[in-house]
Protein backbone atom coordinates (compact mmCIF):
# COMPACT_ATOMS: atom_id res chain seq x y z
CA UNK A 1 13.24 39.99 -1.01
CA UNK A 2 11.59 37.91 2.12
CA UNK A 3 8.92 36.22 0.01
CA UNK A 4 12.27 34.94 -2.54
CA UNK A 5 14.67 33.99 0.22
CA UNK A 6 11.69 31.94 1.85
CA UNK A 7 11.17 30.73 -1.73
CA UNK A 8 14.67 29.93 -2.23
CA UNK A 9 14.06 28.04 1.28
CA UNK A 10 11.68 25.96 0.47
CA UNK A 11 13.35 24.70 -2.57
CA UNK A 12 16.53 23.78 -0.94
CA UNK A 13 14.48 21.94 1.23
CA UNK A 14 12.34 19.95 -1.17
CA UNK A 15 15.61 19.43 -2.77
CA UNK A 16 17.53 17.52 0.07
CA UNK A 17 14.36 15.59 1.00
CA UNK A 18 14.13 14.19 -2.44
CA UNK A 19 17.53 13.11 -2.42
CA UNK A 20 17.46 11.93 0.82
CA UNK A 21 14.31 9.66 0.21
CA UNK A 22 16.04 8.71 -3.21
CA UNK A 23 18.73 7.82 -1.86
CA UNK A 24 16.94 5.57 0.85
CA UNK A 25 15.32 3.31 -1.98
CA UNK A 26 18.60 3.11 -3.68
CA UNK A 27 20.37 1.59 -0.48
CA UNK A 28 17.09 -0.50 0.16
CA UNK A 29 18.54 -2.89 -3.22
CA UNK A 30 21.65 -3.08 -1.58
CA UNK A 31 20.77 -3.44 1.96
CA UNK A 32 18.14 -4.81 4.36
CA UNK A 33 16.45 -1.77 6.02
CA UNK A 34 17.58 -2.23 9.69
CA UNK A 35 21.71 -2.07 8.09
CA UNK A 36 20.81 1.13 6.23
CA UNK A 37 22.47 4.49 8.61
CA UNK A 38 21.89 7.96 8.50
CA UNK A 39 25.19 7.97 7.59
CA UNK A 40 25.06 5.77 4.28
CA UNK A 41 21.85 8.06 3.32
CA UNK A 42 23.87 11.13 3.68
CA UNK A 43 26.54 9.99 1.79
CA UNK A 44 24.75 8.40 -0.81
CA UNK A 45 22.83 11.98 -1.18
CA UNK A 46 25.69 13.74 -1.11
CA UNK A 47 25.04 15.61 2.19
CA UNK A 48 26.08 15.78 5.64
CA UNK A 49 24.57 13.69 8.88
CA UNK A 50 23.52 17.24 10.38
CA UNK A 51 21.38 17.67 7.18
CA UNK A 52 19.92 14.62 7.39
CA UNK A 53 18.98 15.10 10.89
CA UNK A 54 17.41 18.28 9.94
CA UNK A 55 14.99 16.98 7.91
CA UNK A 56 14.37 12.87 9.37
CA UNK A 57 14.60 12.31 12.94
CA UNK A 58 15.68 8.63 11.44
CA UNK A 59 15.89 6.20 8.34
CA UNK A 60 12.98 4.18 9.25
CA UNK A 61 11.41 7.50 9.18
CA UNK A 62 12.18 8.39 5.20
CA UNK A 63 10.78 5.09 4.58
CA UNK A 64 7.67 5.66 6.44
CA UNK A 65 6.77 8.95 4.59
CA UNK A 66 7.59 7.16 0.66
CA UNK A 67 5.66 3.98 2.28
CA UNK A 68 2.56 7.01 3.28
CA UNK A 69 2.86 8.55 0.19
CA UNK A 70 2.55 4.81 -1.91
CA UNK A 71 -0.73 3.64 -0.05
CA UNK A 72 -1.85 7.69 -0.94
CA UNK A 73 -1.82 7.23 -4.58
CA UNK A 74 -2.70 3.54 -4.62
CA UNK A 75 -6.00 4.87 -2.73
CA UNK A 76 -6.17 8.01 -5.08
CA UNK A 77 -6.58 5.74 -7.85
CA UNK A 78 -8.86 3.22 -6.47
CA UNK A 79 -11.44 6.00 -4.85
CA UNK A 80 -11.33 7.70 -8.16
CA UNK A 81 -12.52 4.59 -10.13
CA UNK A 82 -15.24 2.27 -10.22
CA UNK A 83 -14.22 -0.77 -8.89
CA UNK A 84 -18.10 -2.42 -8.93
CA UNK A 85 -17.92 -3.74 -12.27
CA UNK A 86 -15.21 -5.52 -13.81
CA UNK A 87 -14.93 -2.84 -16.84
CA UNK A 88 -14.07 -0.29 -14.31
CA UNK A 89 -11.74 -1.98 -11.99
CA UNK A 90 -9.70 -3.30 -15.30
CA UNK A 91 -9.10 0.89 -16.06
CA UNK A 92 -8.60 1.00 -12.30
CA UNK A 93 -5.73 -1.93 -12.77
CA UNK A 94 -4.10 -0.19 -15.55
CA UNK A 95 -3.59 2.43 -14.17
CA UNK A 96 -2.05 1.01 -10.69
CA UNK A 97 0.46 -0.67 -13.51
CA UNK A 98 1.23 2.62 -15.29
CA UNK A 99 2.14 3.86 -11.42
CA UNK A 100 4.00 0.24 -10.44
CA UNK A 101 6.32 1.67 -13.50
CA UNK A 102 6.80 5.23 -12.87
CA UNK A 103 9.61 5.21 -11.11
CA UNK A 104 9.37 8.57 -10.44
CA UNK A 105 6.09 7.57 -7.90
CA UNK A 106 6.55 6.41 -4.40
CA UNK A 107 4.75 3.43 -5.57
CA UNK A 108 6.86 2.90 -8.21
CA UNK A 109 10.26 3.26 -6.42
CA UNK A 110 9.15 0.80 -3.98
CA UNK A 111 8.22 -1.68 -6.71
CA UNK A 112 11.52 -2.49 -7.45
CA UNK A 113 13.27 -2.92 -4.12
CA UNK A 114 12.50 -5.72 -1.54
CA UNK A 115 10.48 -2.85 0.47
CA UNK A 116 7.56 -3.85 -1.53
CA UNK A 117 6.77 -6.72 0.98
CA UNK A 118 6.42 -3.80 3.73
CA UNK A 119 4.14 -1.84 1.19
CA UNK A 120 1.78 -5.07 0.56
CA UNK A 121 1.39 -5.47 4.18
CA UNK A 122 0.37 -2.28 4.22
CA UNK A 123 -2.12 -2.34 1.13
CA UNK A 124 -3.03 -5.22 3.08
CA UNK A 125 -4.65 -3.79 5.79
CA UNK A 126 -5.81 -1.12 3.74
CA UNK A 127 -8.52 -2.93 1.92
CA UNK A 128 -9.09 -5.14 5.22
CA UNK A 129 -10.62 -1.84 6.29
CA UNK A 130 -12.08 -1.46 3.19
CA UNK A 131 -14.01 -4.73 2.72
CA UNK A 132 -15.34 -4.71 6.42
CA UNK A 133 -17.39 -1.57 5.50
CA UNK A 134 -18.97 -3.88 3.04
CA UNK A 135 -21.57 -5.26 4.50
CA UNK A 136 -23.72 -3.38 7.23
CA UNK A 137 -24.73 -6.82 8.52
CA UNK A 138 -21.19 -6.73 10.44
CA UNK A 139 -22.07 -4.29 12.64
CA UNK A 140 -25.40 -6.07 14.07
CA UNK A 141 -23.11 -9.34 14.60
CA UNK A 142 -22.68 -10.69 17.91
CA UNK A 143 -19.15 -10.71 19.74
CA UNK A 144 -18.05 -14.41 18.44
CA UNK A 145 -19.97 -13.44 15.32
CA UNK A 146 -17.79 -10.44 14.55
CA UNK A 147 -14.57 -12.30 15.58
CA UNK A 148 -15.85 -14.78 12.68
CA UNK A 149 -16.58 -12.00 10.03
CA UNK A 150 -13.20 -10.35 10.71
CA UNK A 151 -10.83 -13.96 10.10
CA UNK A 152 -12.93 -14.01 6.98
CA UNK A 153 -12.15 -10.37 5.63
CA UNK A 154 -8.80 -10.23 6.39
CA UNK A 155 -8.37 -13.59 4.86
CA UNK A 156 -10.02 -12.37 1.99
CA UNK A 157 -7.84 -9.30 1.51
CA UNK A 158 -4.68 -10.82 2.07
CA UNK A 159 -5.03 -13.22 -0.78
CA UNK A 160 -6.72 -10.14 -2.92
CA UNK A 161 -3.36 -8.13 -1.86
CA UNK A 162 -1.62 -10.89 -3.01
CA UNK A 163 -2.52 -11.29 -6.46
CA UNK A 164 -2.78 -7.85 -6.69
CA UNK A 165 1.03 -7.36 -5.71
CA UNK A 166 2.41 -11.05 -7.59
CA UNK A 167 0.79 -9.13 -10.89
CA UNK A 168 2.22 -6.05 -10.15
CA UNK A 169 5.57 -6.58 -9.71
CA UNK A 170 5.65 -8.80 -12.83
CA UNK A 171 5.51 -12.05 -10.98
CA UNK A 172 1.89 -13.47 -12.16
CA UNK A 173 1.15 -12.90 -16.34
CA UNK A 174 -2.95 -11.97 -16.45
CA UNK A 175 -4.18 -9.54 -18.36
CA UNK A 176 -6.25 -6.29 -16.75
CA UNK A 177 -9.91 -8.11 -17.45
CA UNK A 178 -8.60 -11.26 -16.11
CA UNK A 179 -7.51 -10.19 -12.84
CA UNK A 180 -10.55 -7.66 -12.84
CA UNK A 181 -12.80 -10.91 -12.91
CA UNK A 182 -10.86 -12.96 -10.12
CA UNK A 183 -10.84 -9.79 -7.69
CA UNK A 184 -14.13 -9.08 -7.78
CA UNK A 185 -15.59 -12.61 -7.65
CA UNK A 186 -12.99 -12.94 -4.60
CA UNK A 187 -14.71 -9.89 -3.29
CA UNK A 188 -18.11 -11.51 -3.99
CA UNK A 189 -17.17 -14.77 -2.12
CA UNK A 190 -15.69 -13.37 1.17
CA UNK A 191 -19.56 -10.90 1.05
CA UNK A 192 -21.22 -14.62 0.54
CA UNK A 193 -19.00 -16.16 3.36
CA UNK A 194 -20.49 -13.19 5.72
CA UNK A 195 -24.05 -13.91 5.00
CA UNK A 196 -23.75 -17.58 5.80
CA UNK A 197 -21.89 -16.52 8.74
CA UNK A 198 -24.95 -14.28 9.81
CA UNK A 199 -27.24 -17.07 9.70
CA UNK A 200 -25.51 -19.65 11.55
CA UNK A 201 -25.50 -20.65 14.68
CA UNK A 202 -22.75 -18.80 16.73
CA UNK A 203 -21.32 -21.23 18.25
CA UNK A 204 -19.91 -22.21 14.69
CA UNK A 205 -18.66 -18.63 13.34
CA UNK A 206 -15.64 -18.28 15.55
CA UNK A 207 -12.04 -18.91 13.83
CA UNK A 208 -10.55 -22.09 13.86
């Protein structure tokens, strides 16, 4: 009888957390973020504030944990695949597309509300991370030198984010190869800016 009532529990729970976060995307078409209450959430999930309060110590909070869980199976899907070779980041594309339309995916919920700037940023830094790790040459780099390297990588993965996001959320038409071929020989050109870096003189690595 405990194990069912604690069963029974958990379910309510899951329940009012999923239409709590549901409703939270729905508002975000309707609303910036920072005009979206607890209130409007509860209403719009058909619950009370106390309920709310229960399970989100605030709005920006429900959005954090959908924006957590987005980056989660964007990752999933990249560290599964092989993006080295342009065959296996195009099945690695395809299937970030199949998620950018499941609407039943964090990812995909986002996708279609003005959130999805938030969630580039974040993708952004992401694969910043990512492409430091790289090259092991960054880590022998100098102070100035490393100040250098990191302009260049986080150029380079905002403008990979980019095209990543403008294709999809429907705003740039390429196919999976296509896009497949400019990523990774955007990938290959930030590597090659790193080298050069490493070899010249320091006083000429630092950001302008």
């Amino acid at each position: 009888m405990g194990v069912q009532s604690k069963g029974h529990i958990d379910l309510r729970v899951k329940r009012s957390q999923a239409a709590i976060r549901s409703a939270v995307v729905s508002l975000l078409s309707e609303k910036p973020t920072q005009d979206i209450t607890a209130k409007d959430v509860a209403e719009r999930a058909l619950i009370n504030k106390k309920t709310f309060y229960a399970h989100y110590p605030s709005v920006r909070a429900v959005l954090q944990e959908i924006e957590n869980d987005a980056v989660s199976e964007v990752s999933g899907i990249v560290e599964s695949g092989d993006v080295s070779t342009p065959s296996g980041l195009s099945k690695v594309l395809a299937q970030l597309k199949a998620l950018s339309a499941d609407g039943a995916s964090a990812f995909g919920s986002l996708a279609c509300t003005p959130a999805r700037t938030l969630l580039s940023e974040r993708l952004r830094r992401e694969l910043s991370g990512r492409l430091g790790g790289l090259s092991s040459v960054s880590s022998q780099l100098s102070a100035s030198l490393s100040s250098g390297v990191s302009c260049a990588v986080d150029f380079a993965a905002g403008g990979i984010v980019s095209l990543l996001a403008s294709w999809l959320f429907g705003e740039r038409v390429m196919s999976e190869d296509e896009l497949s071929q400019a990523v990774i020989q955007s990938v290959r050109s930030c590597l090659g800016a790193v080298r050069s870096m490493a070899t010249a003189p320091t006083g000429d690595a630092n950001c302008a």
